[in-house]
N, C-alpha and C. Protein backbone atom coordinates (compact mmCIF):
# COMPACT_ATOMS: atom_id res chain seq x y z
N UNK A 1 -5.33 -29.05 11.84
CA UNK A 1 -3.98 -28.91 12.33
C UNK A 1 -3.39 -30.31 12.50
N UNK A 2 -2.33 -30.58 12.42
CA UNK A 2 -1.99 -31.85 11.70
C UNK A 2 -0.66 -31.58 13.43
N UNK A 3 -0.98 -32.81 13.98
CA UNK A 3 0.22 -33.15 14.72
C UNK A 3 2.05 -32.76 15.05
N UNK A 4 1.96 -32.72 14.01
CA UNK A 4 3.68 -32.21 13.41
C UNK A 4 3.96 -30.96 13.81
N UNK A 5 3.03 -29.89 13.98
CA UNK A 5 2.66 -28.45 13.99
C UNK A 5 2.56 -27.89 15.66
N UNK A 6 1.99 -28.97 16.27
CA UNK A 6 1.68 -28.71 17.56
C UNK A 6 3.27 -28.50 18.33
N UNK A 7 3.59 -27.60 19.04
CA UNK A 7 4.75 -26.90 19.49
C UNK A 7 4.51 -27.76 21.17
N UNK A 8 4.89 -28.90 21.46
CA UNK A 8 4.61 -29.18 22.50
C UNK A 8 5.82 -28.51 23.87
N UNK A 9 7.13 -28.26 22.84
CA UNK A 9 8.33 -27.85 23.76
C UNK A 9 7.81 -26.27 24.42
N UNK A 10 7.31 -25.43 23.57
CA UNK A 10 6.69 -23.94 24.16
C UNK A 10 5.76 -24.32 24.88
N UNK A 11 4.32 -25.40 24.65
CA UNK A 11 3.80 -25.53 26.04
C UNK A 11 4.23 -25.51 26.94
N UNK A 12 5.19 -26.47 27.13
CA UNK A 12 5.59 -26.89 28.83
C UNK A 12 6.61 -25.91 29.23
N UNK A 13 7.10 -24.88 27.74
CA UNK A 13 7.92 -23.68 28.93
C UNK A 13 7.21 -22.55 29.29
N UNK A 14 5.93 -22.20 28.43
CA UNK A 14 4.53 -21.18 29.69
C UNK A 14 4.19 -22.24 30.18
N UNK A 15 3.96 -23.36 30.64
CA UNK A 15 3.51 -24.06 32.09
C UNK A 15 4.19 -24.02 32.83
N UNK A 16 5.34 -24.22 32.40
CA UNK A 16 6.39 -24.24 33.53
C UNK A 16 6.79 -22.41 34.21
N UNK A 17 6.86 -21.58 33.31
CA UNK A 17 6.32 -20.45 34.24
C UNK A 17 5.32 -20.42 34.73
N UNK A 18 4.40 -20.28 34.44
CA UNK A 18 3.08 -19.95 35.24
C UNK A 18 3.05 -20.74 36.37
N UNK A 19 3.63 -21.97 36.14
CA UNK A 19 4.03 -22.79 37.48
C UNK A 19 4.88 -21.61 38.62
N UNK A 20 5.85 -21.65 38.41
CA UNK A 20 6.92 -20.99 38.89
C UNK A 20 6.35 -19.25 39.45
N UNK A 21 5.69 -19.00 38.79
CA UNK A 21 5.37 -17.79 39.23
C UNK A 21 4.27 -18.00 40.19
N UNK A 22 3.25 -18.76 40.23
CA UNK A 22 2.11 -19.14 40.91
C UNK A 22 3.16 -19.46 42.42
N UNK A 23 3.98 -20.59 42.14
CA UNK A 23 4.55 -20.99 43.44
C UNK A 23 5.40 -19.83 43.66
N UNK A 24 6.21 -18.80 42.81
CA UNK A 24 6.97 -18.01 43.81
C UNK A 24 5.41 -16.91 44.67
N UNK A 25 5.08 -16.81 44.16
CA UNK A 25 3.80 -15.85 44.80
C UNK A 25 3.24 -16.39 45.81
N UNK A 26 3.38 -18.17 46.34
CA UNK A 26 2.65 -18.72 47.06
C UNK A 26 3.94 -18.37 48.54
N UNK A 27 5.38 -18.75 47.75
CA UNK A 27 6.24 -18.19 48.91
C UNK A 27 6.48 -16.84 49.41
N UNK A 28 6.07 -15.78 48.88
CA UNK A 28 6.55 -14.52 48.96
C UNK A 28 5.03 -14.49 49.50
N UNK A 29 4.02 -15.04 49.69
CA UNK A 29 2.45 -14.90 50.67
C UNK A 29 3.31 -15.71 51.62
N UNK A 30 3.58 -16.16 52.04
CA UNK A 30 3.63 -16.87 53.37
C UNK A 30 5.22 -16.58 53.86
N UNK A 31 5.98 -15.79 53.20
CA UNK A 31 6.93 -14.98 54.21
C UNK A 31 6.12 -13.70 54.55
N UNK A 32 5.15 -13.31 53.70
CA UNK A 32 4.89 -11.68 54.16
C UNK A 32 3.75 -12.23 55.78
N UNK A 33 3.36 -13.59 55.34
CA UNK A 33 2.56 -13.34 56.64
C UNK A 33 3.31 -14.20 57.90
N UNK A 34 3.97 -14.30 57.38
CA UNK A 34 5.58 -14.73 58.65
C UNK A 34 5.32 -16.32 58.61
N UNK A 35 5.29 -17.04 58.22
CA UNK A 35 4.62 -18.73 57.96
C UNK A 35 4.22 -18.99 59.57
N UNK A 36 2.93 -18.87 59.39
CA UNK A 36 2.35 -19.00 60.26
C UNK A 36 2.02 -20.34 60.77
N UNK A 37 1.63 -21.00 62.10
CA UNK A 37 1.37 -22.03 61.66
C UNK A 37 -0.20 -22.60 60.81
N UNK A 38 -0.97 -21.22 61.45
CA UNK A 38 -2.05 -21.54 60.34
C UNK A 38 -2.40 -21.64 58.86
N UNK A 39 -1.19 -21.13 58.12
CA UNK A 39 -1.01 -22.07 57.10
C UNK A 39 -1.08 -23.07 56.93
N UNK A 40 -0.74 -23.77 57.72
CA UNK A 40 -0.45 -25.26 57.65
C UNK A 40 1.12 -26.43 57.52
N UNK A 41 0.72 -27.36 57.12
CA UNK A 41 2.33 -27.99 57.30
C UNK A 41 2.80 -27.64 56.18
N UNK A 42 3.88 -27.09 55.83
CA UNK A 42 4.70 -26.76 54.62
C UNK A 42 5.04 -28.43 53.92
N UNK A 43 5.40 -28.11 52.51
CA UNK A 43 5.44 -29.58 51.72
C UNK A 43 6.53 -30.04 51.99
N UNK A 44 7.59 -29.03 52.65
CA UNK A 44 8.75 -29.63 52.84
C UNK A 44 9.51 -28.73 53.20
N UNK A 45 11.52 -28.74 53.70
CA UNK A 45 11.37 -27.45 54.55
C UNK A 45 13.21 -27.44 53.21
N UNK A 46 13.38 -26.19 52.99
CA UNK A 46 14.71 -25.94 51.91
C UNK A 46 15.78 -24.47 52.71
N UNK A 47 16.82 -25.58 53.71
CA UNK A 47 17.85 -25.08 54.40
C UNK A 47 17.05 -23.53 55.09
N UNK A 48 16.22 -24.88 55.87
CA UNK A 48 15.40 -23.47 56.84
C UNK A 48 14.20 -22.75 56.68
N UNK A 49 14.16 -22.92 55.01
CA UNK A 49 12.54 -21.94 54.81
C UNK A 49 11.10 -22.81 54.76
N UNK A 50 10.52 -22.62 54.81
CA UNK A 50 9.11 -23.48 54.55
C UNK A 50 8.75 -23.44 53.17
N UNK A 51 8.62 -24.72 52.90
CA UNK A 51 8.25 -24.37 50.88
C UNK A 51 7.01 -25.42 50.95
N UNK A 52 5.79 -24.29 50.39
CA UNK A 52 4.69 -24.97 49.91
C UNK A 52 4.42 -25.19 48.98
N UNK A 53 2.88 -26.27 48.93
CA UNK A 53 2.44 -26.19 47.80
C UNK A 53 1.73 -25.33 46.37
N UNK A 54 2.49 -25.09 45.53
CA UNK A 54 1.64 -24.00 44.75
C UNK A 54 0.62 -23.33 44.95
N UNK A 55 -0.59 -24.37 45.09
CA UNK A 55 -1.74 -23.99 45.25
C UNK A 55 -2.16 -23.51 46.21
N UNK A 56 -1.64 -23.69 47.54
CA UNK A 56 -2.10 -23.30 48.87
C UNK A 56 -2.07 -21.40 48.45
N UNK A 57 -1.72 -20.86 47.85
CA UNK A 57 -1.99 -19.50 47.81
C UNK A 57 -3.36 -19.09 47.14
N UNK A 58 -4.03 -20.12 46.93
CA UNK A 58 -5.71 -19.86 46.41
C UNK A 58 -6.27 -20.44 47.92
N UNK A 59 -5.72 -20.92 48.62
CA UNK A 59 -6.61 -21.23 49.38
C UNK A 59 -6.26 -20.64 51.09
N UNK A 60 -5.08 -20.25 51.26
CA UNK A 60 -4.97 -19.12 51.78
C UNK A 60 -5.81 -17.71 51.82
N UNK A 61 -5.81 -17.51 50.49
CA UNK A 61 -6.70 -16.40 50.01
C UNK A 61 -7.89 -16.21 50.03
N UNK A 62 -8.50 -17.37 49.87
CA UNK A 62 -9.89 -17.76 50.19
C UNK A 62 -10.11 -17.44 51.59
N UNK A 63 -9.22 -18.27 52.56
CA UNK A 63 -9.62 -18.55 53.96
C UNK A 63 -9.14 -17.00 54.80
N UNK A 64 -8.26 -16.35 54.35
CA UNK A 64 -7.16 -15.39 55.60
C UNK A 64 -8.02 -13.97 54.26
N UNK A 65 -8.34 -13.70 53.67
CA UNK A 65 -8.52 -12.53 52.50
C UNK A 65 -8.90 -11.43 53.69
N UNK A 66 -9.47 -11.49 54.25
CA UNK A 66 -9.85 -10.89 55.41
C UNK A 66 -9.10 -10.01 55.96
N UNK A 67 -8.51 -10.74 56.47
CA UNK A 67 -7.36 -10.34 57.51
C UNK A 67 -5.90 -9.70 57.14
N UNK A 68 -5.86 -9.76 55.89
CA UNK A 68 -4.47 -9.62 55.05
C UNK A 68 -5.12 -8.92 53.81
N UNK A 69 -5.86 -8.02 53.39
CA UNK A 69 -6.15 -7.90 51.96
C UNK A 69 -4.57 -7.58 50.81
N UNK A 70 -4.32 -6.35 51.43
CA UNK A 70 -3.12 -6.09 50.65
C UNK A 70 -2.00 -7.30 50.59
N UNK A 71 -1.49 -7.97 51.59
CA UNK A 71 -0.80 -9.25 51.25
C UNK A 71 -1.29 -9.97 50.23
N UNK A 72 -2.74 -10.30 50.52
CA UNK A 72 -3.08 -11.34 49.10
C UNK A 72 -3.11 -10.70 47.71
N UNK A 73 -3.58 -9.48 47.89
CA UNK A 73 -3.84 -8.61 46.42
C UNK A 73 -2.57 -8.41 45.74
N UNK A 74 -1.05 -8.42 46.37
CA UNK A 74 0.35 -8.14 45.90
C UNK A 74 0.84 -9.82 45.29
N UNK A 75 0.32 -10.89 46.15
CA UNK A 75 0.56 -12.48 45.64
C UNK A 75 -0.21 -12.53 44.47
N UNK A 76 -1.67 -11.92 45.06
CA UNK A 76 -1.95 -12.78 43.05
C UNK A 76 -1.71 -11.70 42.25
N UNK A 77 -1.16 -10.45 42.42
CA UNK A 77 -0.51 -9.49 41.52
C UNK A 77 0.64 -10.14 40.87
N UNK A 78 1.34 -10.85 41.95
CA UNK A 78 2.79 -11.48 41.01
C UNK A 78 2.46 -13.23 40.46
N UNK A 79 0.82 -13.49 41.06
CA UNK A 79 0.91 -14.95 40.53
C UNK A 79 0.04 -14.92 39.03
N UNK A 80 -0.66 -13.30 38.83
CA UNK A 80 -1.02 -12.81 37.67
C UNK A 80 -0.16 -12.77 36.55
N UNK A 81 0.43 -12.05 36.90
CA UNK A 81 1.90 -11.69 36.35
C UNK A 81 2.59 -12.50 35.28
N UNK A 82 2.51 -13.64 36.25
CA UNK A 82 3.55 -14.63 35.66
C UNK A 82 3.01 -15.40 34.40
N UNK A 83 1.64 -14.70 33.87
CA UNK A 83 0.87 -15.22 33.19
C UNK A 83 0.63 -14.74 32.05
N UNK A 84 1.67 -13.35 32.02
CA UNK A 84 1.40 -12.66 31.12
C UNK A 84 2.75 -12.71 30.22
């Protein structure tokens, strides 16, 4: 496969969803569990809401799976999703 061929503009627009869907799934987990403060510190705050980091919804999930199953199972339902 010869350089010329490689579609680098369609990479970065499925990364850039799968981005986008990973992080909306990470916000729509941490309104369903009311942003707690055991989440942690949000990355930054957008006219009032708490906006995290992408990833914190794998590790949420890891740590709270417990306590929330159906919350987490509906986040990585839509952070699945976004992958398809």
């Amino acid at each position: 496969m010869q350089g010329t061929n490689v579609l680098f503009g369609q990479i970065a627009v499925v990364f850039g969803i799968v981005i986008a869907g990973v992080w909306g799934a990470t916000q729509w987990t941490a309104a369903a569990l009311g942003y707690q403060l055991r989440l942690g510190s949000p990355w930054f705050d957008f006219f009032g809401t708490p906006v995290y980091h992408p990833w914190r919804l794998f590790e949420w999930w890891f740590f709270y799976d417990a306590y929330a199953p159906r919350v987490f199972d509906t986040g990585g339902a839509i952070a699945g999703g976004s992958g398809l």
